[in-house]
C-alpha atoms as a PDB file:
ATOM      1  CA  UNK A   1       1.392 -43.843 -74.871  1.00  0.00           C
ATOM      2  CA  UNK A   2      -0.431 -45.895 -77.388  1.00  0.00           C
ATOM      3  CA  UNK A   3      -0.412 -50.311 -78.202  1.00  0.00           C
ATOM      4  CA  UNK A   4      -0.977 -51.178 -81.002  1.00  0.00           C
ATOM      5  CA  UNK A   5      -2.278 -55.263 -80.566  1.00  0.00           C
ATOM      6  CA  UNK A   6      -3.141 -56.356 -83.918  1.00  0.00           C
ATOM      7  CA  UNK A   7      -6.044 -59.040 -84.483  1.00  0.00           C
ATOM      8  CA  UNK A   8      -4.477 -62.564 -84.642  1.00  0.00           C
ATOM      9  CA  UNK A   9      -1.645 -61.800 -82.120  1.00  0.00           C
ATOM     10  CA  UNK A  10      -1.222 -64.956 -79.700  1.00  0.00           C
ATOM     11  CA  UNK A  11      -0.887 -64.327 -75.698  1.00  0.00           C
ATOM     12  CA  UNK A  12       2.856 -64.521 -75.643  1.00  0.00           C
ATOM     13  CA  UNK A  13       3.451 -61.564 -78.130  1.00  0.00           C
ATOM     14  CA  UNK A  14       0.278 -59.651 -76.396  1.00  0.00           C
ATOM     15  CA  UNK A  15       1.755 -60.248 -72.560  1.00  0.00           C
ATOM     16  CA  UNK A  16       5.370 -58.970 -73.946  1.00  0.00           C
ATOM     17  CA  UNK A  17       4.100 -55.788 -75.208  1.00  0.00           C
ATOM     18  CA  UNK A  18       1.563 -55.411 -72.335  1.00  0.00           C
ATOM     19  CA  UNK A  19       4.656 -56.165 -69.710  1.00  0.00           C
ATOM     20  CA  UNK A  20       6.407 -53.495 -71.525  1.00  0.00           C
ATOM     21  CA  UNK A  21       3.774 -50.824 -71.532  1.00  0.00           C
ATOM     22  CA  UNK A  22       3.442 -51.249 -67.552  1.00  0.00           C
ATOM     23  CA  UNK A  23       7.066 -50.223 -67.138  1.00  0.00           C
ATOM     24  CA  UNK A  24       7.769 -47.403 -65.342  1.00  0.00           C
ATOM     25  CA  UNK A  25       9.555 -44.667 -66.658  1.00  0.00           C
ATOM     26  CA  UNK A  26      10.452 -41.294 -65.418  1.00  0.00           C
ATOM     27  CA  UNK A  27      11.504 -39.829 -62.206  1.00  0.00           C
ATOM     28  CA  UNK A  28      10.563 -40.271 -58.458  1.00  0.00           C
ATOM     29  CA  UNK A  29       8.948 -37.358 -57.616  1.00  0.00           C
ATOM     30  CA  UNK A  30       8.594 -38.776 -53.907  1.00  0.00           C
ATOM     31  CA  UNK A  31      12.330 -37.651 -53.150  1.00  0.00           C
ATOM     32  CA  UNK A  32      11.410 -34.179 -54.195  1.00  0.00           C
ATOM     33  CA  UNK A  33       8.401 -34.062 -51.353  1.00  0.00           C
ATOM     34  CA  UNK A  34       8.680 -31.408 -48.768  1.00  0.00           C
ATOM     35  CA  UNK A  35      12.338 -30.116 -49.836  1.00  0.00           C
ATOM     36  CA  UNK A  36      10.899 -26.130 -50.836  1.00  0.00           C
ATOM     37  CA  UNK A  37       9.387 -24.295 -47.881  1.00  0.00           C
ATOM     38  CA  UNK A  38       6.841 -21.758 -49.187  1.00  0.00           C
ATOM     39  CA  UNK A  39       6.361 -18.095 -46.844  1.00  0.00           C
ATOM     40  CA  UNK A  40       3.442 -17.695 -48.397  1.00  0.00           C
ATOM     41  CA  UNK A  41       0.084 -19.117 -49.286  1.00  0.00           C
ATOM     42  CA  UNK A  42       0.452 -21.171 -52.640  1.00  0.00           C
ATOM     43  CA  UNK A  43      -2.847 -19.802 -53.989  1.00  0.00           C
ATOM     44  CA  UNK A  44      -1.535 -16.632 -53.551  1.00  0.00           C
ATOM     45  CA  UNK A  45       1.585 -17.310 -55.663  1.00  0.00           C
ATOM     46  CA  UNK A  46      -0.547 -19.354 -58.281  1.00  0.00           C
ATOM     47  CA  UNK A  47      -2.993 -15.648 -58.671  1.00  0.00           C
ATOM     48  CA  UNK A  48       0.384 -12.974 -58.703  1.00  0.00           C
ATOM     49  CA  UNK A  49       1.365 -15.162 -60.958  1.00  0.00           C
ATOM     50  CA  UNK A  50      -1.946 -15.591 -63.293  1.00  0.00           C
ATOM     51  CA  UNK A  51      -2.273 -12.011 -62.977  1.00  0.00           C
ATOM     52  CA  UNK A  52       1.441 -11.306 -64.689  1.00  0.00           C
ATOM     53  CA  UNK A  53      -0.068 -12.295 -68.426  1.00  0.00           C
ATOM     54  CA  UNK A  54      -2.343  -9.235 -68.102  1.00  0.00           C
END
């Protein structure tokens, strides 16, 4: 995401748009921790499946 401040801005507008930029937005990936169980090693997953393009 990019600001754009321009030169001349006073603190108010600058704090606004800095106060909106440090809003989060998205999804909380923390719920999502430890809910798929794996039977096998993830590397090994991650190479069958590099190896599939060839």
């Amino acid at each position: 995401m990019v600001t754009v401040i321009k030169k001349g801005s006073d603190k108010k507008v600058i704090n606004k748009i800095l106060k909106e930029a440090l809003r989060t937005k998205g999804v909380d990936t923390h719920k999502y921790c430890g809910v798929i169980t794996l039977k096998e090693d993830p590397l090994v997953i991650q190479k069958r499946m590099r190896d599939e393009w060839e």
